[in-house]
Structure formats: structure tokens, C-alpha cells
C-alpha atoms as a PDB file:
ATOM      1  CA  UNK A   1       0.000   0.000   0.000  1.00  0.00           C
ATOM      2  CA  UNK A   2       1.256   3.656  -0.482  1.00  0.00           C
ATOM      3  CA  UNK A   3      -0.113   6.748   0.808  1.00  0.00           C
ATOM      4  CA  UNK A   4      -3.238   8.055  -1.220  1.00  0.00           C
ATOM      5  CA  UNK A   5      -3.769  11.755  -0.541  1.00  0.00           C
ATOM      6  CA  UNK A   6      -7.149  13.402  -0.262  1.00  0.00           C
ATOM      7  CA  UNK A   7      -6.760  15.108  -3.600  1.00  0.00           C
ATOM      8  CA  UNK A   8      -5.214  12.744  -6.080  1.00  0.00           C
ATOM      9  CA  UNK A   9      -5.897  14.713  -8.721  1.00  0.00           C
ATOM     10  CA  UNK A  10      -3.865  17.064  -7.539  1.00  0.00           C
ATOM     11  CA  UNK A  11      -0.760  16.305  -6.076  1.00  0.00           C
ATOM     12  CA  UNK A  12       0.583  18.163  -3.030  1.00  0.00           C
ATOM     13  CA  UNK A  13       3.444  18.285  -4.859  1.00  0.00           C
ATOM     14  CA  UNK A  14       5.453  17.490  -7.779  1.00  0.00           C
ATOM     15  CA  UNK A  15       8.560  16.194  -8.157  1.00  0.00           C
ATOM     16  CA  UNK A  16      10.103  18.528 -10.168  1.00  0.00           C
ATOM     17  CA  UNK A  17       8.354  21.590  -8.215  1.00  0.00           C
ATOM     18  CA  UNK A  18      11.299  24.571  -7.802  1.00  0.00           C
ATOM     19  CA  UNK A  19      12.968  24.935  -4.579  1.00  0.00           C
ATOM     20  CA  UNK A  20      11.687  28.196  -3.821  1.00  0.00           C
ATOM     21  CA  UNK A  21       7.790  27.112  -4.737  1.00  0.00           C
ATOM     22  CA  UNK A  22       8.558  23.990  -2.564  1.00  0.00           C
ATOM     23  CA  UNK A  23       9.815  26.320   0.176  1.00  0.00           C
ATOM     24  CA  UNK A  24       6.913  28.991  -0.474  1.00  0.00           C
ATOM     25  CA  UNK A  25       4.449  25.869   0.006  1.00  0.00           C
ATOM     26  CA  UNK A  26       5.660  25.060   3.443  1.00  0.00           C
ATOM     27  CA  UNK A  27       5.665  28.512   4.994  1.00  0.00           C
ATOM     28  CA  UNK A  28       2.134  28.768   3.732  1.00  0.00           C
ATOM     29  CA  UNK A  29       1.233  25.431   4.883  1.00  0.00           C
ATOM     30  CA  UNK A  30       3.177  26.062   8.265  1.00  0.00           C
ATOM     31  CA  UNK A  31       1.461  29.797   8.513  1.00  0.00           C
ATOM     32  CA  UNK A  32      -1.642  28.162   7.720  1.00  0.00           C
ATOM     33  CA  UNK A  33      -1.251  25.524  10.877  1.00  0.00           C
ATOM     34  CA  UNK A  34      -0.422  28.348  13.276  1.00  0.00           C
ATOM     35  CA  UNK A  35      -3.819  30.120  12.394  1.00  0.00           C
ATOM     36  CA  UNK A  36      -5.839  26.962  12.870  1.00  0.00           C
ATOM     37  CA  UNK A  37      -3.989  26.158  16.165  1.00  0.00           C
ATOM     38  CA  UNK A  38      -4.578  29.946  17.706  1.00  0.00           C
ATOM     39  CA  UNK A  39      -7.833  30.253  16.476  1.00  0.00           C
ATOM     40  CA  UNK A  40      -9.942  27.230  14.852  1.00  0.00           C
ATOM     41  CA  UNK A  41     -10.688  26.361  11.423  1.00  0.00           C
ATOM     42  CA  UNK A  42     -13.207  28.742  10.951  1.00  0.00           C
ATOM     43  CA  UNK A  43     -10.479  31.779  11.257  1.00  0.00           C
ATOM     44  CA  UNK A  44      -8.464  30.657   8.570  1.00  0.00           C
ATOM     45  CA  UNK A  45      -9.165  32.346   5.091  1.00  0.00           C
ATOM     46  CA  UNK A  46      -7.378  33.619   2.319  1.00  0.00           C
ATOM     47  CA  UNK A  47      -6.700  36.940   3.460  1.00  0.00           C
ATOM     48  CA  UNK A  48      -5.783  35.739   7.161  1.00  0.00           C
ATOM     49  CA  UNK A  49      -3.411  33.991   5.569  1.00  0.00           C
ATOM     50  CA  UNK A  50      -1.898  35.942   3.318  1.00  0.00           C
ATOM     51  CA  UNK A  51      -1.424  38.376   6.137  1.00  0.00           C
ATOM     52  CA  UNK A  52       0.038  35.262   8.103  1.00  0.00           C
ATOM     53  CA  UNK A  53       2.564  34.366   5.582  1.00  0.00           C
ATOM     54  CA  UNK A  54       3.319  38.219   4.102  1.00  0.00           C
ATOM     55  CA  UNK A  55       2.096  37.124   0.900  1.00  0.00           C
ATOM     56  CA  UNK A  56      -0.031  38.090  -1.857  1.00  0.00           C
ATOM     57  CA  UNK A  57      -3.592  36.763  -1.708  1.00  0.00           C
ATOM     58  CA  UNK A  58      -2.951  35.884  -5.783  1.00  0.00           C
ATOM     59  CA  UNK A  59       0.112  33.462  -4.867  1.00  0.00           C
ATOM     60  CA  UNK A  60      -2.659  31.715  -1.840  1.00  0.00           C
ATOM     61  CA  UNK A  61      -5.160  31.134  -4.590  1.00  0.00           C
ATOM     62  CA  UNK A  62      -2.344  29.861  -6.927  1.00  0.00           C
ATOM     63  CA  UNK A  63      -1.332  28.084  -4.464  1.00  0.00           C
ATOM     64  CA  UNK A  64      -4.752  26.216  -3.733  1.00  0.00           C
ATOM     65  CA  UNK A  65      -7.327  27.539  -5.544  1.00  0.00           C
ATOM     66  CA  UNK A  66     -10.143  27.878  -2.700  1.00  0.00           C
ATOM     67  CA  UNK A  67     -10.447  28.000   0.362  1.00  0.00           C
ATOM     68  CA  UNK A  68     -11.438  24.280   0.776  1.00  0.00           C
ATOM     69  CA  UNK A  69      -8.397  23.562  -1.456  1.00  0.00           C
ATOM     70  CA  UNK A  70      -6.181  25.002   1.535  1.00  0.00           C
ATOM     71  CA  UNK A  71      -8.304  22.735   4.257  1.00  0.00           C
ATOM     72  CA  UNK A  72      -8.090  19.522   1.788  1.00  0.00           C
ATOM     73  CA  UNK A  73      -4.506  20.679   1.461  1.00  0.00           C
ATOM     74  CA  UNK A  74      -4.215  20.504   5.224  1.00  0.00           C
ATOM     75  CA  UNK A  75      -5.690  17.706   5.643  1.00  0.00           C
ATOM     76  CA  UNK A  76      -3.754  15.372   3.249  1.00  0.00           C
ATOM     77  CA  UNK A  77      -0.698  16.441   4.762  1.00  0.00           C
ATOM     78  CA  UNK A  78      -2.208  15.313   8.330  1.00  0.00           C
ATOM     79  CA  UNK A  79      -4.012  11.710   6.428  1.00  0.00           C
ATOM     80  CA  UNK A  80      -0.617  10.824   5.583  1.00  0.00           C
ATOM     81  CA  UNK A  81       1.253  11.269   8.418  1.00  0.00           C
ATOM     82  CA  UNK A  82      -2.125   8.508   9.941  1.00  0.00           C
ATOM     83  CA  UNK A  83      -1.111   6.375   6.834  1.00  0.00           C
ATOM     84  CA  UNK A  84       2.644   5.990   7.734  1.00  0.00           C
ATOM     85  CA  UNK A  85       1.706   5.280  11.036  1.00  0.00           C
ATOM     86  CA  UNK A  86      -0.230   2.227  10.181  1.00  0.00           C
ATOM     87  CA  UNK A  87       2.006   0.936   7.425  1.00  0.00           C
ATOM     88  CA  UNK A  88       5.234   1.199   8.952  1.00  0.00           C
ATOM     89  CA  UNK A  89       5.040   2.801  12.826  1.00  0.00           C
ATOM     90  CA  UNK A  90       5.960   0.411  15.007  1.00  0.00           C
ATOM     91  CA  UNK A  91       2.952  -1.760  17.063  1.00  0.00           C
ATOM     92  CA  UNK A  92       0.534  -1.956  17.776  1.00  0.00           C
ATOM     93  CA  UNK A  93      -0.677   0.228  15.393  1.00  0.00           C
ATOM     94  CA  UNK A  94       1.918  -0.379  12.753  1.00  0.00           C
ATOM     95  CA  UNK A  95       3.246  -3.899  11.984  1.00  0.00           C
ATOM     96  CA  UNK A  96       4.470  -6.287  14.188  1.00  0.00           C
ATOM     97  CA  UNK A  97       1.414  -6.884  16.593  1.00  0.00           C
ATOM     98  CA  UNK A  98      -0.972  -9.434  16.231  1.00  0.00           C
ATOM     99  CA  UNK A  99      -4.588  -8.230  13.862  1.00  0.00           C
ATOM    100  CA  UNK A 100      -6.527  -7.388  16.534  1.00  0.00           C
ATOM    101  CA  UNK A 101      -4.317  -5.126  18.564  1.00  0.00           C
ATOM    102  CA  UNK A 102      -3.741  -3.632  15.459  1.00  0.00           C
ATOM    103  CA  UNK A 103      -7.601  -3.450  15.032  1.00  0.00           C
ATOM    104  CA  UNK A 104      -7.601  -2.093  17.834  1.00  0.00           C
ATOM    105  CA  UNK A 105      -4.794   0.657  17.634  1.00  0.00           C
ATOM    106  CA  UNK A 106      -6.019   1.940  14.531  1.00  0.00           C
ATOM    107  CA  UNK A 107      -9.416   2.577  15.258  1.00  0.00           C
ATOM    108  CA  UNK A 108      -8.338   4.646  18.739  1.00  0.00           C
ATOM    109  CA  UNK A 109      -5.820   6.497  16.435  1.00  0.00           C
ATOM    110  CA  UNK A 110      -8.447   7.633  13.955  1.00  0.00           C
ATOM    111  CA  UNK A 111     -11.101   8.469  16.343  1.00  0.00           C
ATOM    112  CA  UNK A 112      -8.345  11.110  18.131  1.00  0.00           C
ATOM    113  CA  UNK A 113      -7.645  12.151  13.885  1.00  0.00           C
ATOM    114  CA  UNK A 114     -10.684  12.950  13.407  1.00  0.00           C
ATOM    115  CA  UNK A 115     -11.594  14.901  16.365  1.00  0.00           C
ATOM    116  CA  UNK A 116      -8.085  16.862  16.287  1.00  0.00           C
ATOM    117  CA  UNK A 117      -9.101  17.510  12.093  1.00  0.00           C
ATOM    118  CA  UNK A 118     -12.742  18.108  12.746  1.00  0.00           C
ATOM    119  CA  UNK A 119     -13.418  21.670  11.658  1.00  0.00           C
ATOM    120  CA  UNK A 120     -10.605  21.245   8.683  1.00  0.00           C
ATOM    121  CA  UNK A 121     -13.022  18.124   7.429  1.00  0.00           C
ATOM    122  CA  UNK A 122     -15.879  20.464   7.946  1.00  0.00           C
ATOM    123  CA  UNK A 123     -14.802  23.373   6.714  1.00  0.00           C
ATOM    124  CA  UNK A 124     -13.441  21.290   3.247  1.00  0.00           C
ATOM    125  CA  UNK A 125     -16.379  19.186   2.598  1.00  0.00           C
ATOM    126  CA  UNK A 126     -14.743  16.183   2.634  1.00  0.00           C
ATOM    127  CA  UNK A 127     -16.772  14.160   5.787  1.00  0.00           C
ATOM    128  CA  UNK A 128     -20.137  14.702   3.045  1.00  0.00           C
ATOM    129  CA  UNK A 129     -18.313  14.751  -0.415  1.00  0.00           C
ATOM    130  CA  UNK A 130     -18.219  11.232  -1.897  1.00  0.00           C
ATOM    131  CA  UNK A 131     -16.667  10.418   1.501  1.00  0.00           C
ATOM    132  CA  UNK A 132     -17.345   6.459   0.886  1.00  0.00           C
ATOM    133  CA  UNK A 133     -15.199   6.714  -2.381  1.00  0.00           C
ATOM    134  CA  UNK A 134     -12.575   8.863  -1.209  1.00  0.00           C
ATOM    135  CA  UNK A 135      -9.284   7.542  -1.370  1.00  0.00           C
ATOM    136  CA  UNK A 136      -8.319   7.712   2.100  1.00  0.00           C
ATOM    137  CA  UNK A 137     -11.394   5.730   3.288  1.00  0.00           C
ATOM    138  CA  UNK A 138     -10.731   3.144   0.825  1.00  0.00           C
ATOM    139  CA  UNK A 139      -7.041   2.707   1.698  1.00  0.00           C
ATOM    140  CA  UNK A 140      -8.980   2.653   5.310  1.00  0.00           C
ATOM    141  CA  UNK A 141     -10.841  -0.100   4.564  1.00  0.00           C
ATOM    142  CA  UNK A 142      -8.141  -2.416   2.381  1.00  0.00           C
ATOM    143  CA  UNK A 143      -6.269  -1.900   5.776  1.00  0.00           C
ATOM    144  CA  UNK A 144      -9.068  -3.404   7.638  1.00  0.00           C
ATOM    145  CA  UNK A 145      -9.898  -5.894   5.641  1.00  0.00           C
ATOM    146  CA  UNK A 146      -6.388  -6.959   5.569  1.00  0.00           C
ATOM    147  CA  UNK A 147      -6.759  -7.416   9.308  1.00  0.00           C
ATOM    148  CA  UNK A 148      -9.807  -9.582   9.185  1.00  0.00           C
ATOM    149  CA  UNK A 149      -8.321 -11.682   7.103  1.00  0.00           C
ATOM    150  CA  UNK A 150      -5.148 -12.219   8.647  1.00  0.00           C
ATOM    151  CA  UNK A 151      -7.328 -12.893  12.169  1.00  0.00           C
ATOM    152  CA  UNK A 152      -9.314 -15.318   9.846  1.00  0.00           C
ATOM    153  CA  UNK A 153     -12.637 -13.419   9.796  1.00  0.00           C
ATOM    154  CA  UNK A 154     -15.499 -14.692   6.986  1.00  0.00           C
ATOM    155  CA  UNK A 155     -16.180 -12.005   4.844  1.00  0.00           C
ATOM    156  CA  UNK A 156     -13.566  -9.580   5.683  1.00  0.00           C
ATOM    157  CA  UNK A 157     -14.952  -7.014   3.192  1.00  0.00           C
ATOM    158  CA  UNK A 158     -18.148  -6.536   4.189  1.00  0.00           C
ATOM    159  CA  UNK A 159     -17.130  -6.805   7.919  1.00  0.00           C
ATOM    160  CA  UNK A 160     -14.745  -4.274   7.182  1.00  0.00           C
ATOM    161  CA  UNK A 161     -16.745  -2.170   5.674  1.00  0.00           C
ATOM    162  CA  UNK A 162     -19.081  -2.480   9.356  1.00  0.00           C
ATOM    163  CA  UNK A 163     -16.382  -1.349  11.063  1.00  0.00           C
ATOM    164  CA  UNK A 164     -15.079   1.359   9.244  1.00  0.00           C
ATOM    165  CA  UNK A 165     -18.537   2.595   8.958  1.00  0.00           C
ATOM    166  CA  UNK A 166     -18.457   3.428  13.394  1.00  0.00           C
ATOM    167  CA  UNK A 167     -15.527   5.495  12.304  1.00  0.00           C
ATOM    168  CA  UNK A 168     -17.405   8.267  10.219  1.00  0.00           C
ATOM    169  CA  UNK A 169     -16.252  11.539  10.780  1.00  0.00           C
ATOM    170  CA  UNK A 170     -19.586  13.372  10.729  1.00  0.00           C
ATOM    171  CA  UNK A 171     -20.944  10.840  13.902  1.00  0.00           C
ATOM    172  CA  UNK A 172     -18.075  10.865  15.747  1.00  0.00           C
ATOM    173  CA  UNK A 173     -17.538  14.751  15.882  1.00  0.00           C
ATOM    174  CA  UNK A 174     -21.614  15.040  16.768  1.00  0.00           C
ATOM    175  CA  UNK A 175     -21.333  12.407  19.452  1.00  0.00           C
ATOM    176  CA  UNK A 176     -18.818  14.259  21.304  1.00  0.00           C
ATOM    177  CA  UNK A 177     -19.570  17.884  20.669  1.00  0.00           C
ATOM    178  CA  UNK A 178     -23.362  17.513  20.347  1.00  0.00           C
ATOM    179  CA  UNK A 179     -23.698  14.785  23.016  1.00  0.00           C
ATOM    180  CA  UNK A 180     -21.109  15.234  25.349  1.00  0.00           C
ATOM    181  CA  UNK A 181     -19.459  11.341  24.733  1.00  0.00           C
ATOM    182  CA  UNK A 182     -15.925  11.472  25.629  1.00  0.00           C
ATOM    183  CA  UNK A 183     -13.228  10.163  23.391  1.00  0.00           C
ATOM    184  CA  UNK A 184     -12.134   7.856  25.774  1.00  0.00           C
ATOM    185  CA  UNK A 185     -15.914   5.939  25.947  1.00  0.00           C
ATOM    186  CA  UNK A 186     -15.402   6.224  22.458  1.00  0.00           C
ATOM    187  CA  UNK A 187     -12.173   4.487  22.096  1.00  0.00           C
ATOM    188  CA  UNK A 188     -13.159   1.963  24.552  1.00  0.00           C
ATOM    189  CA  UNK A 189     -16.201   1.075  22.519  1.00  0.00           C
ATOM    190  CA  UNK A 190     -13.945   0.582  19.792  1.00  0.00           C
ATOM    191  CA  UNK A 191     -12.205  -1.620  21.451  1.00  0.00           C
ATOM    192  CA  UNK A 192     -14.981  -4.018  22.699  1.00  0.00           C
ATOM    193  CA  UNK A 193     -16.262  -3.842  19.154  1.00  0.00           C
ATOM    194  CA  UNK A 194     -13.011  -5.514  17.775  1.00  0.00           C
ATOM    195  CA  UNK A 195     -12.393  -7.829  21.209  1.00  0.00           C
ATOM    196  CA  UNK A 196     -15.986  -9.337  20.541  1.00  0.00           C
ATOM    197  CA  UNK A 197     -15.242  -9.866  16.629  1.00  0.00           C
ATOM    198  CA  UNK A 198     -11.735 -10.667  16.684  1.00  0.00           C
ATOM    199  CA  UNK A 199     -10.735 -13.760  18.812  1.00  0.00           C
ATOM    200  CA  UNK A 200      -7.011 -13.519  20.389  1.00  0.00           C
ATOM    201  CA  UNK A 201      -4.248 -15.329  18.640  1.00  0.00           C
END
């Protein structure tokens, strides 16, 4: 597997990008971080952050074309740091651990992703916008299924497909914000969920 960005028709970027655009990129990306980290999602626009990284707002729109361009931006930057993590980090979530404390590792890792990216998915569109189809969610569920199957699970598609589906983005940001739910009852749901699927090896 190899890391699928949010955006692949449009590559973060390319190989042959100049030094100084490469450069220019990460000061806007890294400007664009502080804002969000001071004050929330909904702060960051186009002029905030041209004024953030002493730009022109022409070189931010260049740069990403809209505003949810910048968030799915941000976010693909964040979805593949999660990827790397459960390819090659070291266990439980990465290899090396048996499937189900893998199982379990990864769903407690996204659950904390998605609440620490909640207002970027919002604000980009990308928990409602073909979010079954969307490359990260199917690299999501491959990675799942994979686990089923190792742990010798019938029908590790479809069961994957169940479990993935108590990871949505849009439920688990209402069950905490709207409905008070911690993260950790939500994590340690997740983790019955897989103990009561997936038998110990």
C-alpha cells in the first residue's frame, strides 16, 4: 500500500516543483497551521493567511485555488502522516502486533484524527463529499480488511466495511460535541467492538 492523498488529482506536490515554490508551500502550509492552532478552522481564510505568511492573496489562490483547497490541502498532509503510522510505525498500530491489537490501535488512532481535524473536514467538505469513495477511506478499509483476514474473519470485506462505517467523521464529531461522549468511551467502545469480533491469537 502507499499513501493516497485526499486530492489525487492534484498532487501536493510534484517532483520537479522549484525549490523556492517547494519552500513557499511550506511557509504557507506552516502559517496556515499556526492560524488553525490559535484560532480554529473557521479563522483561517485567504486573506488571514496571506497576512500570516506576508504574501499576496494571488500566490494563496495559486497556491490552492479555494479555500477548501487550503483545508483539503491541510488535511492530506495530516491523512498521511495517519497512513505511515499504520504501514510502517511500530505496534501496535503499525506492523508487528498481532490483527486485533492492530484493530484495535487503529481505530483509537483515527477516532483522536478525526476529532483533532474536525473543523478542517468540515470546513473542506470532505466528511459529506463522496466520503465512501474517497481515497483515504478506501485505503482505510483495504487496511481493515487486511486485518480480518489475517485474524481469519469470513467475509472480511463486508465486515470491514461495518467497522469502518463506526468510524465516520460526521458521527463521531456530533457524538462528542453535540452529546457530550468522551473520546475515551469512544475508544473503549472501539475496542470491545473488535475484542468481541476478533478472537485472540
Amino acid at each position: 500500500m502507499s499513501f493516497i492523498p485526499l486530492r489525487p488529482d492534484v498532487p501536493s506536490e510534484s517532483p520537479h516543483e522549484r525549490r523556492d515554490a517547494a519552500r513557499n508551500r511550506e511557509r504557507l502550509l506552516s502559517a496556515a497551521r499556526e492560524l488553525v492552532d490559535e484560532f480554529g478552522a473557521e479563522a483561517l481564510t485567504m486573506d488571514a493567511l496571506a497576512c500570516k505568511a506576508k504574501v499576496g492573496k494571488g500566490t494563496v489562490f495559486r497556491r490552492f485555488g479555494s479555500r477548501a483547497g487550503l483545508m483539503m490541502t491541510l488535511l492530506s498532509d495530516s491523512e498521511s502522516e495517519f497512513q505511515r503510522g499504520f504501514m510502517f510505525g511500530p505496534p501496535p498500530l503499525g506492523p508487528g502486533a498481532p490483527p486485533r491489537d492492530r484493530l484495535v490501535a487503529f481505530g483509537e488512532g483515527r477516532i483522536y484524527f478525526i476529532l483533532e481535524n474536525g473543523d478542517l473536514w468540515k470546513a473542506a467538505g470532505a466528511s459529506t463529499r463522496n466520503r465512501f469513495e474517497a481515497p483515504p477511506t478506501a485505503l482505510a478499509h483495504r487496511h481493515v480488511e487486511m486485518l480480518l483476514r489475517e485474524a481469519g474473519i469470513p467475509d472480511p470485506w463486508v465486515m470491514a466495511m461495518a467497522l469502518i462505517a463506526a468510524l465516520d467523521p460526521d458521527r463521531i464529531v456530533n457524538d462528542v460535541r453535540v452529546h457530550g461522549i468522551s473520546p475515551k468511551r469512544l475508544t473503549d467502545s472501539w475496542g470491545e467492538l473488535v475484542r468481541r469480533l476478533v478472537p485472540s491469537t
